[in-house]
C-alpha atoms as a PDB file:
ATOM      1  CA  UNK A   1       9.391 -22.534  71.098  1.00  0.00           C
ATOM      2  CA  UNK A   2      11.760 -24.462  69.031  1.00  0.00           C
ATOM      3  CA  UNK A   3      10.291 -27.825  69.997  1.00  0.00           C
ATOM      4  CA  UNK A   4       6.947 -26.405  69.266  1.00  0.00           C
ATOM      5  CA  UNK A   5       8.366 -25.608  65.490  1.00  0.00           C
ATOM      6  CA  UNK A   6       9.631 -28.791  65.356  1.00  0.00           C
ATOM      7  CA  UNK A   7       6.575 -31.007  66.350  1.00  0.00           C
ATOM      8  CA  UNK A   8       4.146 -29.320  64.198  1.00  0.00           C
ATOM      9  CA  UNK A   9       2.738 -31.398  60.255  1.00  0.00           C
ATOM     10  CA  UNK A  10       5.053 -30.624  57.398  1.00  0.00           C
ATOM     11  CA  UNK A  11       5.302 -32.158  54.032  1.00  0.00           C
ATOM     12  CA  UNK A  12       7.044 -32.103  51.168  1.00  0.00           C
ATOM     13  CA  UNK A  13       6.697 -32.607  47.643  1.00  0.00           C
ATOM     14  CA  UNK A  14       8.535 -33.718  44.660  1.00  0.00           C
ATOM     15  CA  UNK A  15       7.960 -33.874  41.632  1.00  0.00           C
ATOM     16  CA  UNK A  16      10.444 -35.345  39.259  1.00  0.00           C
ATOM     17  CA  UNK A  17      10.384 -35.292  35.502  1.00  0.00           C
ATOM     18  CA  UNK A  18      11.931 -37.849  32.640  1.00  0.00           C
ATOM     19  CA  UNK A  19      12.469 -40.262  34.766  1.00  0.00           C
ATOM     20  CA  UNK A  20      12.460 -43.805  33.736  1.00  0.00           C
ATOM     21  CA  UNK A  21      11.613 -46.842  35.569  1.00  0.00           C
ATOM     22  CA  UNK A  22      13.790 -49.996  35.242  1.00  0.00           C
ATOM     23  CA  UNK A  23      12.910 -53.975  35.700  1.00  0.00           C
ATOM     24  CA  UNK A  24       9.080 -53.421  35.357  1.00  0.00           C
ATOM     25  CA  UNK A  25       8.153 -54.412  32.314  1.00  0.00           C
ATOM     26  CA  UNK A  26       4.760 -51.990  32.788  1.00  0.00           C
ATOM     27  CA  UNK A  27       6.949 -48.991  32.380  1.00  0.00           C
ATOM     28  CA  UNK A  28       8.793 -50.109  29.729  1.00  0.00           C
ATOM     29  CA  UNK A  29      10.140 -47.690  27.465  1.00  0.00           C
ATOM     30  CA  UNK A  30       8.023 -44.728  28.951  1.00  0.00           C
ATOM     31  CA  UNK A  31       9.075 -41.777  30.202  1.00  0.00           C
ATOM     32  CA  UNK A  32       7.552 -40.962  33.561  1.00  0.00           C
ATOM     33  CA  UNK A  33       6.812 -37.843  35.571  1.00  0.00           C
ATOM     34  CA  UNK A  34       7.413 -39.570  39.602  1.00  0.00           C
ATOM     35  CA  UNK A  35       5.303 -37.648  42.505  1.00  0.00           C
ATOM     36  CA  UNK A  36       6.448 -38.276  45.913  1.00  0.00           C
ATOM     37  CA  UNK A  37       4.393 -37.022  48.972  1.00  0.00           C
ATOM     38  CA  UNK A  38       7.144 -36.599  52.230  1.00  0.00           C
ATOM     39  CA  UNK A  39       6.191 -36.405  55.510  1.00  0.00           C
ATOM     40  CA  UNK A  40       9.437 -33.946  56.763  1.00  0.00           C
ATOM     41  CA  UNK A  41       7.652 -33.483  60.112  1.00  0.00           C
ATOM     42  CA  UNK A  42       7.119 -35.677  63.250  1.00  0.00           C
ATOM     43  CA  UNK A  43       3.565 -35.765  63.948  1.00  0.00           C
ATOM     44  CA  UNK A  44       1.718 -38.669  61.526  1.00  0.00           C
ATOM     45  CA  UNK A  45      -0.806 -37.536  59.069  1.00  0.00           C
ATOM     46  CA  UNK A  46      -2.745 -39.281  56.649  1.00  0.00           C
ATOM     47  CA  UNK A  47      -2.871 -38.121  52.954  1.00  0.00           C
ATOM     48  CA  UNK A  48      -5.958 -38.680  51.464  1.00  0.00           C
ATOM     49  CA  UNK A  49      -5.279 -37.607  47.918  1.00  0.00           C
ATOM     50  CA  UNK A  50      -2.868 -36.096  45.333  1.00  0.00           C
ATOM     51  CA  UNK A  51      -2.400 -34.641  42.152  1.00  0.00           C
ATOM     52  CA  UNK A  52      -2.257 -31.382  40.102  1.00  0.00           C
ATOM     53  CA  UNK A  53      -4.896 -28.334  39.605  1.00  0.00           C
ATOM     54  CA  UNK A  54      -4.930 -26.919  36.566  1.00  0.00           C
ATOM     55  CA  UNK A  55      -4.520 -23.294  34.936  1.00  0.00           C
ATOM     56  CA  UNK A  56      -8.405 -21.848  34.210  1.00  0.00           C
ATOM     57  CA  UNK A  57     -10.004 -23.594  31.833  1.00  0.00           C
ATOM     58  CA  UNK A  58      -7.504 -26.911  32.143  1.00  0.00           C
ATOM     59  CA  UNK A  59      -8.517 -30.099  33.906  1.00  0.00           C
ATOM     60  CA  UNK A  60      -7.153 -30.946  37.250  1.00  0.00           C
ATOM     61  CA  UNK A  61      -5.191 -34.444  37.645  1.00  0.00           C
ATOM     62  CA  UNK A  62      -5.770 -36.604  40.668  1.00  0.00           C
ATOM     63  CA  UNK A  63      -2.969 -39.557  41.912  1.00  0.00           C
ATOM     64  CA  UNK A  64      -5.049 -42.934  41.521  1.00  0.00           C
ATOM     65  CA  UNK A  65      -2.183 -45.714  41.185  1.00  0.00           C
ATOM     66  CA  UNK A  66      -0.331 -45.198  44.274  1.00  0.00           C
ATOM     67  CA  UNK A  67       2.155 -46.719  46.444  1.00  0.00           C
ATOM     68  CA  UNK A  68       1.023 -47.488  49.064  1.00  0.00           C
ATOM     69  CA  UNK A  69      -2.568 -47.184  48.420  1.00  0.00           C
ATOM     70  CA  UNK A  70      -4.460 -43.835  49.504  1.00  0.00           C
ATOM     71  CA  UNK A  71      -5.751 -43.157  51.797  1.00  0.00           C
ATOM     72  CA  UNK A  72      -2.564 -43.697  53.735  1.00  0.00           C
ATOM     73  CA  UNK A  73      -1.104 -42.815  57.531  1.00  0.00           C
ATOM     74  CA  UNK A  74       2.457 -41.523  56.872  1.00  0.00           C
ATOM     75  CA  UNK A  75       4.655 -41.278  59.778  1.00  0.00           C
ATOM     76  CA  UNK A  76       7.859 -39.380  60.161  1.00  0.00           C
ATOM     77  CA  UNK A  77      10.349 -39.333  57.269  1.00  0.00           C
ATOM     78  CA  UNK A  78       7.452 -42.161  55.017  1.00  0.00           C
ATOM     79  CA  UNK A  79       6.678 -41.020  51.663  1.00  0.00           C
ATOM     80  CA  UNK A  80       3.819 -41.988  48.713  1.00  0.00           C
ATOM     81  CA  UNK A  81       4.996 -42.524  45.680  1.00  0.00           C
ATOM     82  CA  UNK A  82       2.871 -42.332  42.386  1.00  0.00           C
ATOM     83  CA  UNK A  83       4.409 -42.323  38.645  1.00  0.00           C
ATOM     84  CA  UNK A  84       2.611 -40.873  35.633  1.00  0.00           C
ATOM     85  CA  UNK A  85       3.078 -41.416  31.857  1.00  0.00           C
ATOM     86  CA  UNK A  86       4.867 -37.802  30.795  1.00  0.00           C
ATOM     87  CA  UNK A  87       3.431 -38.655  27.292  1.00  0.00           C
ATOM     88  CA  UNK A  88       0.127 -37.763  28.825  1.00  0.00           C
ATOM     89  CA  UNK A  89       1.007 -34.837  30.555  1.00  0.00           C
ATOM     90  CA  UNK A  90       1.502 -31.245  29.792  1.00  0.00           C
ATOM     91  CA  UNK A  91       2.991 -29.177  32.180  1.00  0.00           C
ATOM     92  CA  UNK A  92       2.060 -25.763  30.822  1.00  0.00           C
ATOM     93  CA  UNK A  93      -1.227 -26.397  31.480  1.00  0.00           C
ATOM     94  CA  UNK A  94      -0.700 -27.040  35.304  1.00  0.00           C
ATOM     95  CA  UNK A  95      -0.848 -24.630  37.886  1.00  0.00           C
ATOM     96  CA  UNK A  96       0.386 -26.826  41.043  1.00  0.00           C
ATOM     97  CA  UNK A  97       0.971 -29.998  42.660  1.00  0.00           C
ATOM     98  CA  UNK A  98      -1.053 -30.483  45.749  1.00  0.00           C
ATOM     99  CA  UNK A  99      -1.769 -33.138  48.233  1.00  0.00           C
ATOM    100  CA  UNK A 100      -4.775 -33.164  50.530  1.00  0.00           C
ATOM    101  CA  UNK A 101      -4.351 -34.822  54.446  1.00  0.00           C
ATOM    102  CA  UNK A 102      -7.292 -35.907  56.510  1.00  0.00           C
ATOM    103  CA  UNK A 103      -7.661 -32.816  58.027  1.00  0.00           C
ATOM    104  CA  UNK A 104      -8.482 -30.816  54.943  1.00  0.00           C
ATOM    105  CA  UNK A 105      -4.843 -29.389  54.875  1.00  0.00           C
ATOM    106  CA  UNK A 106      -3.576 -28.254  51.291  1.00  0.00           C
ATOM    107  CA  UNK A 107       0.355 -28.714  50.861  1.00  0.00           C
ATOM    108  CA  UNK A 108       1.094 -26.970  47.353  1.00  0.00           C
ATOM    109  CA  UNK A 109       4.420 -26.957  44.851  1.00  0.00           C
ATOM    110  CA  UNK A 110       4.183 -24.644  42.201  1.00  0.00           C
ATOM    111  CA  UNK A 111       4.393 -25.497  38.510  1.00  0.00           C
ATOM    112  CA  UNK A 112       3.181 -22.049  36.987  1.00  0.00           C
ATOM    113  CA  UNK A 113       4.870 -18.787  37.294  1.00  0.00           C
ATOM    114  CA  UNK A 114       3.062 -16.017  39.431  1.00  0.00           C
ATOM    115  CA  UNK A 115       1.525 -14.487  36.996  1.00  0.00           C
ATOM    116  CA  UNK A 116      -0.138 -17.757  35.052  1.00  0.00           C
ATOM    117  CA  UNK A 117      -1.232 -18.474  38.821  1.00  0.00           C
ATOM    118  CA  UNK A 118      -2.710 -15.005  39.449  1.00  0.00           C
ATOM    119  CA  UNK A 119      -4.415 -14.743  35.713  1.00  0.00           C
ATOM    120  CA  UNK A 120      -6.095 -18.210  36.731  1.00  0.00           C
ATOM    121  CA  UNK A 121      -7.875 -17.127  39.552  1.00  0.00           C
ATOM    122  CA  UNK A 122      -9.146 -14.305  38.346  1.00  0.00           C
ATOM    123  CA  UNK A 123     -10.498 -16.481  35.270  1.00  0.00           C
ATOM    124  CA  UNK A 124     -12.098 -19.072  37.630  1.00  0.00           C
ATOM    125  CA  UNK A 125     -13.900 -16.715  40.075  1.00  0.00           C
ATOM    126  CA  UNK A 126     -15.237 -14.759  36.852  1.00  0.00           C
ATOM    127  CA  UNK A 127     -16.339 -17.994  35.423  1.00  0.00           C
ATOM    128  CA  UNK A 128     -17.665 -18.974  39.096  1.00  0.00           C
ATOM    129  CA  UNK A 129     -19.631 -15.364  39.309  1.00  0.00           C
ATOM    130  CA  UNK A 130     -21.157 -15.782  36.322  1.00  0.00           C
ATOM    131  CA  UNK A 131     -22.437 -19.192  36.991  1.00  0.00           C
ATOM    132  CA  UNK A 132     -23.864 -18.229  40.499  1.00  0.00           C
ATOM    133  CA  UNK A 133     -25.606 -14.753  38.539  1.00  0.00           C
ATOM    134  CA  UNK A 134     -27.261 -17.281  36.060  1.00  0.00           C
ATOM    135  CA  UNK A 135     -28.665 -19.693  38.976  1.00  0.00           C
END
C-alpha cells in the first residue's frame, strides 16, 4: 500500500512574491512574482499549462513565457519555472494558482480565503444560469 502511495502523480506549486531577478538585464529593476510547477511524485507527467483563475468577475491569468517551454514532460523532482511582472498583478483579485497536466488533472494553491473562494462560485454559476436561461 505504501508503494502504491508513493508511485502515484503529485505536484507542487510555488508561488513566490517580490522576488527579483539578477544578471538579466530583461528583469531589470522589476519586481517579480516567480511560479514554479514541481513534480514531487515519481511517475512523469506533462503540464500543459499554468496560471491563476480569478475571483467572479476578474480575469484569469495563463503562464505564456516559460522555462522550459509548455507543453513540457516533467519527470521526478523537474520543475517549470515562469516569472511575472508583480507591477501587473493584483493578488486580491485571484482566487488560485493552478496548473493543468495532459490528462486534464487540476493541481490548485490557494490565493483567496474560503470565503472569497465560496462567494465566487456562487457568483459564476449565477452568472452561468442566467446566460444558459437567456439562450
Amino acid at each position: 500500500m505504501k508503494q502504491l502511495l508513493s508511485d502515484r502523480v503529485k505536484v507542487k506549486i510555488t508561488v513566490s512574491r517580490n522576488m527579483q531577478i539578477v544578471g538579466d538585464p530583461r528583469y531589470h529593476g522589476m519586481t517579480m512574482t516567480v511560479l514554479q510547477v514541481t513534480n514531487v511524485g515519481r511517475r512523469p507527467l506533462t503540464i500543459r499549462t499554468f496560471g491563476s483563475i480569478g475571483l467572479y468577475p476578474h480575469k484569469s491569468l495563463v503562464a505564456v513565457d516559460t522555462q522550459p517551454q509548455l507543453p513540457c514532460e516533467i519527470t521526478e523532482g523537474k520543475f517549470i519555472t515562469s516569472s511575472w511582472d508583480q507591477a501587473g498583478l493584483d493578488f486580491s483579485t485571484i482566487d488560485y494558482w493552478a496548473a493543468w497536466d495532459s490528462h486534464g488533472r487540476v493541481y490548485k494553491v490557494r490565493e483567496a480565503s474560503w470565503f472569497k473562494h465560496l462567494k465566487s462560485t456562487v457568483q459564476r454559476k449565477r452568472s452561468f444560469r442566467k446566460k444558459m436561461a437567456k439562450s
